[in-house]
N, C-alpha and C. Protein backbone atom coordinates (compact mmCIF):
# COMPACT_ATOMS: atom_id res chain seq x y z
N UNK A 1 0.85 -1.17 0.00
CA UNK A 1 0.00 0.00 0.00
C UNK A 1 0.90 1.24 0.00
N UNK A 2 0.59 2.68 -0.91
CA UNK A 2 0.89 3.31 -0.70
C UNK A 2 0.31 4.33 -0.22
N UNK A 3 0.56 5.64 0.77
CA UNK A 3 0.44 6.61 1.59
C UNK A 3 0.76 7.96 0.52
N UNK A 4 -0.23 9.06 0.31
CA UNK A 4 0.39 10.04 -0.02
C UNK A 4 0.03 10.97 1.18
N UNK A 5 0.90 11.92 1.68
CA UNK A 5 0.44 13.24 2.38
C UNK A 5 1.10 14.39 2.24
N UNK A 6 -0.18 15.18 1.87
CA UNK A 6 0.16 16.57 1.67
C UNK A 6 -0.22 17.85 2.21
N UNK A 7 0.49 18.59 3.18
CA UNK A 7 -0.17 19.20 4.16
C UNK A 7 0.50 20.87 3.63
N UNK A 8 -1.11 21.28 3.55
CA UNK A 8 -0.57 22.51 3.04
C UNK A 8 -0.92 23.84 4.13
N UNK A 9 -0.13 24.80 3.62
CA UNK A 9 -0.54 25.91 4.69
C UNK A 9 -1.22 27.54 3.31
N UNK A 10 -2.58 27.55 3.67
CA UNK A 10 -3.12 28.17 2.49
C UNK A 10 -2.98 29.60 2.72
N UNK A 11 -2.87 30.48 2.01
CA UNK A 11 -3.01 31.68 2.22
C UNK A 11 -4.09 32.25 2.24
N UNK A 12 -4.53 33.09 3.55
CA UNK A 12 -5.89 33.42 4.04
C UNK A 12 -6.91 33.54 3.16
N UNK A 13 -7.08 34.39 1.80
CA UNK A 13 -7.68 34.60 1.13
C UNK A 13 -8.22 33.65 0.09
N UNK A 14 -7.01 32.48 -0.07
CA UNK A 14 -7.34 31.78 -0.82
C UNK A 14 -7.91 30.22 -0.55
N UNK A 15 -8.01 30.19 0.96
CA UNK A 15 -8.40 29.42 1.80
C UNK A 15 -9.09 28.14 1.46
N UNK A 16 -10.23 29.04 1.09
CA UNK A 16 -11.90 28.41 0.43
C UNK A 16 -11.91 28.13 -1.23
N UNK A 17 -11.02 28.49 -1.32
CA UNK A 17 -10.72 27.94 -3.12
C UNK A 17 -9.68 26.74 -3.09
N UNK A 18 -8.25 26.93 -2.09
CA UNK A 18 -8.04 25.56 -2.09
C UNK A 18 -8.81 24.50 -1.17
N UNK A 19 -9.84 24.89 -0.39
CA UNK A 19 -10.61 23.59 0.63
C UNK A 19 -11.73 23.25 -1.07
N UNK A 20 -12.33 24.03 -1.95
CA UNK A 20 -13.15 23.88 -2.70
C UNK A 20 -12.26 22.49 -3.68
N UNK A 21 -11.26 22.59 -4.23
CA UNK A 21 -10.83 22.25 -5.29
C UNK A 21 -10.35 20.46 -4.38
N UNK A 22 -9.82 20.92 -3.27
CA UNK A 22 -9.60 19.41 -2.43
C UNK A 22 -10.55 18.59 -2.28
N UNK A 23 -11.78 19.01 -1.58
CA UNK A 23 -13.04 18.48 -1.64
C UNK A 23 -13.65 17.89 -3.00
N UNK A 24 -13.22 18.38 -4.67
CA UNK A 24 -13.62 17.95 -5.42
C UNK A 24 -12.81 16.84 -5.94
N UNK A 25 -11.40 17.02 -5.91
CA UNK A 25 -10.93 16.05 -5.77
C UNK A 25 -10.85 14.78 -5.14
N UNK A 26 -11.02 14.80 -4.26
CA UNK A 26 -11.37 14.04 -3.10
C UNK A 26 -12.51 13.17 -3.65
N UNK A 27 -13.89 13.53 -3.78
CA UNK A 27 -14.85 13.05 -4.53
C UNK A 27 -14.86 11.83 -5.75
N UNK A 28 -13.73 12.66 -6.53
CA UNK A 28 -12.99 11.98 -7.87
C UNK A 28 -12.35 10.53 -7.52
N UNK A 29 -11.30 10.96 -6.16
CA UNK A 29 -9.98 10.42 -6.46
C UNK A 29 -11.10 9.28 -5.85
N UNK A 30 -12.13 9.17 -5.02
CA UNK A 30 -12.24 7.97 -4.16
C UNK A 30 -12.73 6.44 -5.42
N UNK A 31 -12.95 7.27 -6.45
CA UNK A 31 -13.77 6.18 -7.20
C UNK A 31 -12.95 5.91 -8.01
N UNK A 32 -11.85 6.56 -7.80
CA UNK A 32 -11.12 5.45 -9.13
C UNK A 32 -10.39 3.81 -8.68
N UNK A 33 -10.07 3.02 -9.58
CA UNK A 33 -9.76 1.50 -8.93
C UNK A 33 -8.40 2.19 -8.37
N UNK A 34 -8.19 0.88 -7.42
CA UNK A 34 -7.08 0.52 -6.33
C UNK A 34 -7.21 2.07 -5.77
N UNK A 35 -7.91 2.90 -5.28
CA UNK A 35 -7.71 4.09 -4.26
C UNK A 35 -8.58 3.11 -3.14
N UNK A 36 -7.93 3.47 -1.94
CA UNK A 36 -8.53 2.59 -0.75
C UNK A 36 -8.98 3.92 0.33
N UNK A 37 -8.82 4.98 0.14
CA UNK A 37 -8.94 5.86 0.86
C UNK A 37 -8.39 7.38 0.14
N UNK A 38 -9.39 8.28 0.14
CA UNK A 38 -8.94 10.06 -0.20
C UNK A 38 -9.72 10.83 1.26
N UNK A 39 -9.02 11.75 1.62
CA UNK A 39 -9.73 12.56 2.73
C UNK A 39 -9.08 13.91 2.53
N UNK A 40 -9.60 15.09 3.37
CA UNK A 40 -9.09 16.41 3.06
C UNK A 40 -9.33 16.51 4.99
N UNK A 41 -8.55 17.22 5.57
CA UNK A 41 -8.35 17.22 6.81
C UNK A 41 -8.29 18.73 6.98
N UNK A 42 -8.55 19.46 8.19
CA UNK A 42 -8.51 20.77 8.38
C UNK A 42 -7.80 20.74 9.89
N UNK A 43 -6.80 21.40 10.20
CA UNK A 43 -6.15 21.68 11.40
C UNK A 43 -6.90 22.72 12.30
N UNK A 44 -7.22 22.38 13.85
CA UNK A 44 -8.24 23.11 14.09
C UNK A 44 -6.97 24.36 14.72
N UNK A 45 -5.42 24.41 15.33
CA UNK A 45 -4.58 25.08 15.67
C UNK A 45 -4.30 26.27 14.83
N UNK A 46 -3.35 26.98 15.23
CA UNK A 46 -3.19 28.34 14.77
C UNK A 46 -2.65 28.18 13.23
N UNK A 47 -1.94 26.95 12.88
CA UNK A 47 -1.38 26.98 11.73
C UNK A 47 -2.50 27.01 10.60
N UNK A 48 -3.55 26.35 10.67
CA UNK A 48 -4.75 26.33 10.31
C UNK A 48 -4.72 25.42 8.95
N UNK A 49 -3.85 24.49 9.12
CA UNK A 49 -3.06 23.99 7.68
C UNK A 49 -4.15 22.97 7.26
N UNK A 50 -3.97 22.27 6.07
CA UNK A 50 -4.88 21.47 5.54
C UNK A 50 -3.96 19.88 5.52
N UNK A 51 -4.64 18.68 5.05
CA UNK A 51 -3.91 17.39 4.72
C UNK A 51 -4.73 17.07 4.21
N UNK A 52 -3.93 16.56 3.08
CA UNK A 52 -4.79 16.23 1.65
C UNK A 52 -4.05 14.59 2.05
N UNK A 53 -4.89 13.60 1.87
CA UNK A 53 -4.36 12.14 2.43
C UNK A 53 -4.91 10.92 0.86
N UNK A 54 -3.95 10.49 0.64
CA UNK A 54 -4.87 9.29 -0.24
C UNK A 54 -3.87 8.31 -0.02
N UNK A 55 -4.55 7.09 0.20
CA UNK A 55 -4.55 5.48 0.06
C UNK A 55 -4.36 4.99 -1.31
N UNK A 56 -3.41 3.88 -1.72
CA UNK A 56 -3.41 3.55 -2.65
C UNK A 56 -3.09 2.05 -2.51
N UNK A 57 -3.24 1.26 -3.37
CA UNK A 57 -3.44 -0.42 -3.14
C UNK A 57 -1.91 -0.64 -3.76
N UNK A 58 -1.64 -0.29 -4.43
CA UNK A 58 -0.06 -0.40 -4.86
C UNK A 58 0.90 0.94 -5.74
N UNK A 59 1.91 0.49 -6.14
CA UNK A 59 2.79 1.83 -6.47
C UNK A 59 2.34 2.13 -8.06
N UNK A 60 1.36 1.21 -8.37
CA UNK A 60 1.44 1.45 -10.34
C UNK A 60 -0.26 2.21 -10.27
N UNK A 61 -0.86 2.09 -9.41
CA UNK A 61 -2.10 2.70 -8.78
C UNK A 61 -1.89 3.92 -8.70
N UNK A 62 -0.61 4.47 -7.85
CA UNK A 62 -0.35 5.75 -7.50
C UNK A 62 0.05 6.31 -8.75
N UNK A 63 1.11 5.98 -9.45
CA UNK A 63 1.78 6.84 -10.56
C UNK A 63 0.65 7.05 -11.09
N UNK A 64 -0.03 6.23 -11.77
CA UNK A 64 -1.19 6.72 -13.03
C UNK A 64 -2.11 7.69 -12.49
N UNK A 65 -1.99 7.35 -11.54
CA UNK A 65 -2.77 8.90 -10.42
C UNK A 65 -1.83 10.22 -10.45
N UNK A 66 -0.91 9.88 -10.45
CA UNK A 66 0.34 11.63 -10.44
C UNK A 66 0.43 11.53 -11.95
N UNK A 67 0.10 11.01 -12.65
CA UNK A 67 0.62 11.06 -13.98
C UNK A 67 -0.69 11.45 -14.77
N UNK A 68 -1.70 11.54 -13.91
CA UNK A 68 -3.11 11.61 -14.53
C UNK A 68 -3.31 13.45 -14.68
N UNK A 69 -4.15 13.61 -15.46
CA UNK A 69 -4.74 14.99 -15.67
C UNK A 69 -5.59 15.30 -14.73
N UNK A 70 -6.21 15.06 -13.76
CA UNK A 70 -6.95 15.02 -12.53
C UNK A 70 -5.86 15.37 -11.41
N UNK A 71 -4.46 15.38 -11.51
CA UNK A 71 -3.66 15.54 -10.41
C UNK A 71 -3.61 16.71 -10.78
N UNK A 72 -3.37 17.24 -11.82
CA UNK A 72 -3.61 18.87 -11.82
C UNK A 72 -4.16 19.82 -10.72
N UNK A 73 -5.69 19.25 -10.62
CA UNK A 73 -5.71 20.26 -9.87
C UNK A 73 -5.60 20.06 -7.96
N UNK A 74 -4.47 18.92 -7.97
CA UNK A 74 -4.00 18.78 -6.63
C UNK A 74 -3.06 19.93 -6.53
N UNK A 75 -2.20 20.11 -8.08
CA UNK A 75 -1.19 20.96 -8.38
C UNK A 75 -1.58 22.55 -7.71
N UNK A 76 -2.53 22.95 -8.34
CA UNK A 76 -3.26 23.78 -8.45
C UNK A 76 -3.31 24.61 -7.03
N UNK A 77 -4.36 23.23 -6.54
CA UNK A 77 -4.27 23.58 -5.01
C UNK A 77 -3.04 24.06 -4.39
N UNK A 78 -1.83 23.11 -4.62
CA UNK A 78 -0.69 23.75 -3.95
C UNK A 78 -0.02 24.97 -4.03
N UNK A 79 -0.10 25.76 -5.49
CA UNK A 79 0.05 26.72 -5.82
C UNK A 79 -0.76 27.90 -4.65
N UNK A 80 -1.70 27.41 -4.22
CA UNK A 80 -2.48 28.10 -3.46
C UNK A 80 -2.31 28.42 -2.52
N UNK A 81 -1.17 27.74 -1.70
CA UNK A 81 -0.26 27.65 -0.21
C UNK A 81 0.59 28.79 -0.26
N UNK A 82 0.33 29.21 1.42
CA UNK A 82 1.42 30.24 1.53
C UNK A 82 2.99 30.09 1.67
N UNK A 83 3.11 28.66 1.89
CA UNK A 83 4.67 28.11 1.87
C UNK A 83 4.58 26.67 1.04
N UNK A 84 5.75 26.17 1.00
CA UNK A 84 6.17 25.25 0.18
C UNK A 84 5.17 23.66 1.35
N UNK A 85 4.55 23.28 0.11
CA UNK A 85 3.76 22.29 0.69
C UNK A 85 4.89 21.20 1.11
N UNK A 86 4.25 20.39 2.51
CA UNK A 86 5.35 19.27 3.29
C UNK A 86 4.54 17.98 2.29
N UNK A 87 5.58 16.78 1.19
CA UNK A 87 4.95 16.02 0.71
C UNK A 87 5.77 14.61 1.29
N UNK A 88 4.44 13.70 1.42
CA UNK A 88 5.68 12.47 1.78
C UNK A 88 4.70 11.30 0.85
N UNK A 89 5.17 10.76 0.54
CA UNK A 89 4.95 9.63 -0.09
C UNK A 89 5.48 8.12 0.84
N UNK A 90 4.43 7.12 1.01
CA UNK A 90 4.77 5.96 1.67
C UNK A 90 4.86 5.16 1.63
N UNK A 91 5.47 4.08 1.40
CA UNK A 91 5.28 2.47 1.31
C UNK A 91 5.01 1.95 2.23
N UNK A 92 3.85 0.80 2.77
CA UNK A 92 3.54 0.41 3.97
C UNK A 92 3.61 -0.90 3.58
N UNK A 93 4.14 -1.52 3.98
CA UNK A 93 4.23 -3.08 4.33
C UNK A 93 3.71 -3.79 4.80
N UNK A 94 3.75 -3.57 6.11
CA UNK A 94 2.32 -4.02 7.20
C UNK A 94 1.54 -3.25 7.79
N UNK A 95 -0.40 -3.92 7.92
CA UNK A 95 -0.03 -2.56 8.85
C UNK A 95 -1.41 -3.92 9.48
N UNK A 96 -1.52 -2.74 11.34
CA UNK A 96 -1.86 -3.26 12.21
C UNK A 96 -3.26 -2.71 12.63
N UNK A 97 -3.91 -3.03 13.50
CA UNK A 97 -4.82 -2.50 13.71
C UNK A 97 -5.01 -2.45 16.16
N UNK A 98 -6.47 -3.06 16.12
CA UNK A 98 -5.96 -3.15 17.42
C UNK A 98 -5.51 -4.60 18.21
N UNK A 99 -4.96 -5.05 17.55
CA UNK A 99 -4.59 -6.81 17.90
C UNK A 99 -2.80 -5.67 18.35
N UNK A 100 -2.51 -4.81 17.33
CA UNK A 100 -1.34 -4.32 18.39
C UNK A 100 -1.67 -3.61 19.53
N UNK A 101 -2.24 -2.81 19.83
CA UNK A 101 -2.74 -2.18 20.68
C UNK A 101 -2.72 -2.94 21.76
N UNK A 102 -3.84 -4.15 21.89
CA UNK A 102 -3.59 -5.34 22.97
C UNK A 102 -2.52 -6.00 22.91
N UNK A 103 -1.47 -6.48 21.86
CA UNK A 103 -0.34 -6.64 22.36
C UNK A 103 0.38 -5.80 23.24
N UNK A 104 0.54 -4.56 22.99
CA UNK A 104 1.25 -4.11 23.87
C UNK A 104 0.89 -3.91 25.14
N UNK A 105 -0.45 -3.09 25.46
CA UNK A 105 -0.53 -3.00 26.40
C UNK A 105 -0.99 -4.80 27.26
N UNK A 106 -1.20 -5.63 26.98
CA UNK A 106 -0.70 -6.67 27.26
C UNK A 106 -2.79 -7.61 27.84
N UNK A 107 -3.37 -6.48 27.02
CA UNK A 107 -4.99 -7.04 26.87
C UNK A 107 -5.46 -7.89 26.53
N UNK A 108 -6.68 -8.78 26.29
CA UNK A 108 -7.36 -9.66 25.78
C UNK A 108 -8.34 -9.09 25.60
């Protein structure tokens, strides 16, 4: 699975045009195959920043997604930030749920 996150910090005015264009995306990205998850996140703190989040089922899922004409206006959006957007891209290997949780803390 891959992880994209992109957390932007918008400039006041343009706020509601990049939450508009995320939200439509968002919409898009959820229906295309192998997306397992799109969300748009709002920071409730002073930074007031956004996270643009998508799930992907593998790495040939993701490219055709960055490589697609629909990533545009992820582009777009970023242009819209008052600083240089933080991007990470992820490979996940495993992942857990709460069977770790009770491992650790040592529950049944």
């Amino acid at each position: 699975m891959f992880i994209s996150f992109i957390k932007l910090l918008p400039q006041p005015d343009k706020r509601q045009a990049m939450i508009d264009i995320l939200k439509n995306l968002e919409a898009l990205t959820r229906g295309k195959p192998d997306c397992k998850c799109c969300c748009v996140y709002e920071q409730l703190n002073d930074t007031k920043a956004i996270l643009y989040l998508e799930q992907w089922q593998n790495r040939e899922a993701l490219e055709r997604h960055v490589q697609s004409s629909m990533y545009m206006r992820l582009l777009t959006a970023m242009e819209l930030s008052g600083e240089a957007p933080e991007i990470q891209f992820c490979e996940v290997s495993e992942t857990m749920g709460m069977e770790l949780i009770e491992a650790l803390r040592g529950e049944k």
